[in-house]
Protein backbone atom coordinates (compact mmCIF):
# COMPACT_ATOMS: atom_id res chain seq x y z
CA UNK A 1 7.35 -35.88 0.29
CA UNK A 2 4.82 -33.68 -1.73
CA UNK A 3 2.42 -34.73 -4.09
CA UNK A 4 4.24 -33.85 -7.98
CA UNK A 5 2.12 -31.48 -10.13
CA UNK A 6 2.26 -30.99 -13.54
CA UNK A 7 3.03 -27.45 -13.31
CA UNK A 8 6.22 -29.05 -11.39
CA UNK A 9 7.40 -29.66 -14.88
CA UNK A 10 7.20 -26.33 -16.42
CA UNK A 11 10.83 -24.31 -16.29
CA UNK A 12 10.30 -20.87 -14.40
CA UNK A 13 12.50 -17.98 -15.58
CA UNK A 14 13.48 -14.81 -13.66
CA UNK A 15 13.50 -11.89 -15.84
CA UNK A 16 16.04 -8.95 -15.08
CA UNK A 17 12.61 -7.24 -13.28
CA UNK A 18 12.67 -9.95 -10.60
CA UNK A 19 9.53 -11.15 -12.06
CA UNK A 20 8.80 -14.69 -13.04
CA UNK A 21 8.06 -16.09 -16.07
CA UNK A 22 7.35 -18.72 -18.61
CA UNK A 23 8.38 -18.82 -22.39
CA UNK A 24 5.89 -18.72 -24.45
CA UNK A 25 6.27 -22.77 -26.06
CA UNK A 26 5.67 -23.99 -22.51
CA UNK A 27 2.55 -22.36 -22.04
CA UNK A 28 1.00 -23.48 -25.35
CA UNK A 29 1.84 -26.57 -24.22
CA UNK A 30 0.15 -26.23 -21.35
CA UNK A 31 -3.06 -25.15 -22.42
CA UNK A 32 -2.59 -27.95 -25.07
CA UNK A 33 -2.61 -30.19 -21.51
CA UNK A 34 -5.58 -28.61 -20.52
CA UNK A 35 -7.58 -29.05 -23.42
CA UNK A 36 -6.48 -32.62 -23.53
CA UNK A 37 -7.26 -33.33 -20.11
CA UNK A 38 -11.08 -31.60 -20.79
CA UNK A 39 -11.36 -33.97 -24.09
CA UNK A 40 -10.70 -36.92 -22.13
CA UNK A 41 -13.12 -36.05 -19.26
CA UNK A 42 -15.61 -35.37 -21.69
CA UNK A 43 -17.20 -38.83 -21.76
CA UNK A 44 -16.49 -39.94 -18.22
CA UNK A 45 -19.93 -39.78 -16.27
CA UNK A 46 -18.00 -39.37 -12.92
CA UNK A 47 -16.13 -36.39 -14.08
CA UNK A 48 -17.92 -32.87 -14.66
CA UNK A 49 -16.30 -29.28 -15.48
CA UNK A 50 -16.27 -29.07 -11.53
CA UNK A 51 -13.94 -31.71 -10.77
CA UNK A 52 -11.64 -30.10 -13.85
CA UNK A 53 -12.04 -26.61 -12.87
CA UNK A 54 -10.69 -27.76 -9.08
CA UNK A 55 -7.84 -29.92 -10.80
CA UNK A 56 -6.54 -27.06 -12.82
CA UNK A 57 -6.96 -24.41 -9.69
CA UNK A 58 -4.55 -27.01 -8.16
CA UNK A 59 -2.26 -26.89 -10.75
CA UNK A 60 -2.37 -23.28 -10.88
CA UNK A 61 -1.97 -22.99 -7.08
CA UNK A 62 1.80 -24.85 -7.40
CA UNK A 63 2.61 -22.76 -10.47
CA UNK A 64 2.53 -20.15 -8.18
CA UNK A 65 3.99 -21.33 -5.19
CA UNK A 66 6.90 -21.97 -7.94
CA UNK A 67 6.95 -18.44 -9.16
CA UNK A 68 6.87 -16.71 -5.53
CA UNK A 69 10.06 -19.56 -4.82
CA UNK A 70 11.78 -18.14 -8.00
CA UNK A 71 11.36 -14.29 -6.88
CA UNK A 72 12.21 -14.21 -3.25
């Protein structure tokens, strides 16, 4: 079983150009997440904007993998 993502939770739609997309609540949301996440890591002295950059590359890299799923 694969590891869950939080992208995993955000609904992909298929526009009639075969393209995928997101509505535009769920992305708010998601940079809501982000911002969140980057508050909270703020004042942890094991964290640093590397470890969050990599975490949200991650999250970005199954977004994808979700889109390319929804197209083909």
């Amino acid at each position: 079983m694969s590891a869950r993502h939080a992208a995993d939770k955000l609904p992909v739609y298929s526009g009639s150009d075969g393209r995928a997309y997101l509505a535009c609540d769920d992305v708010v949301a998601l940079m809501r997440a982000i911002a969140e996440s980057c508050r909270n890591l703020a004042d942890d002295p094991d964290c640093d904007l590397h470890g969050a950059g990599a975490a949200v590359d991650i999250e970005a890299d199954a977004l994808a993998c979700r889109a390319i799923e929804r197209t083909t």
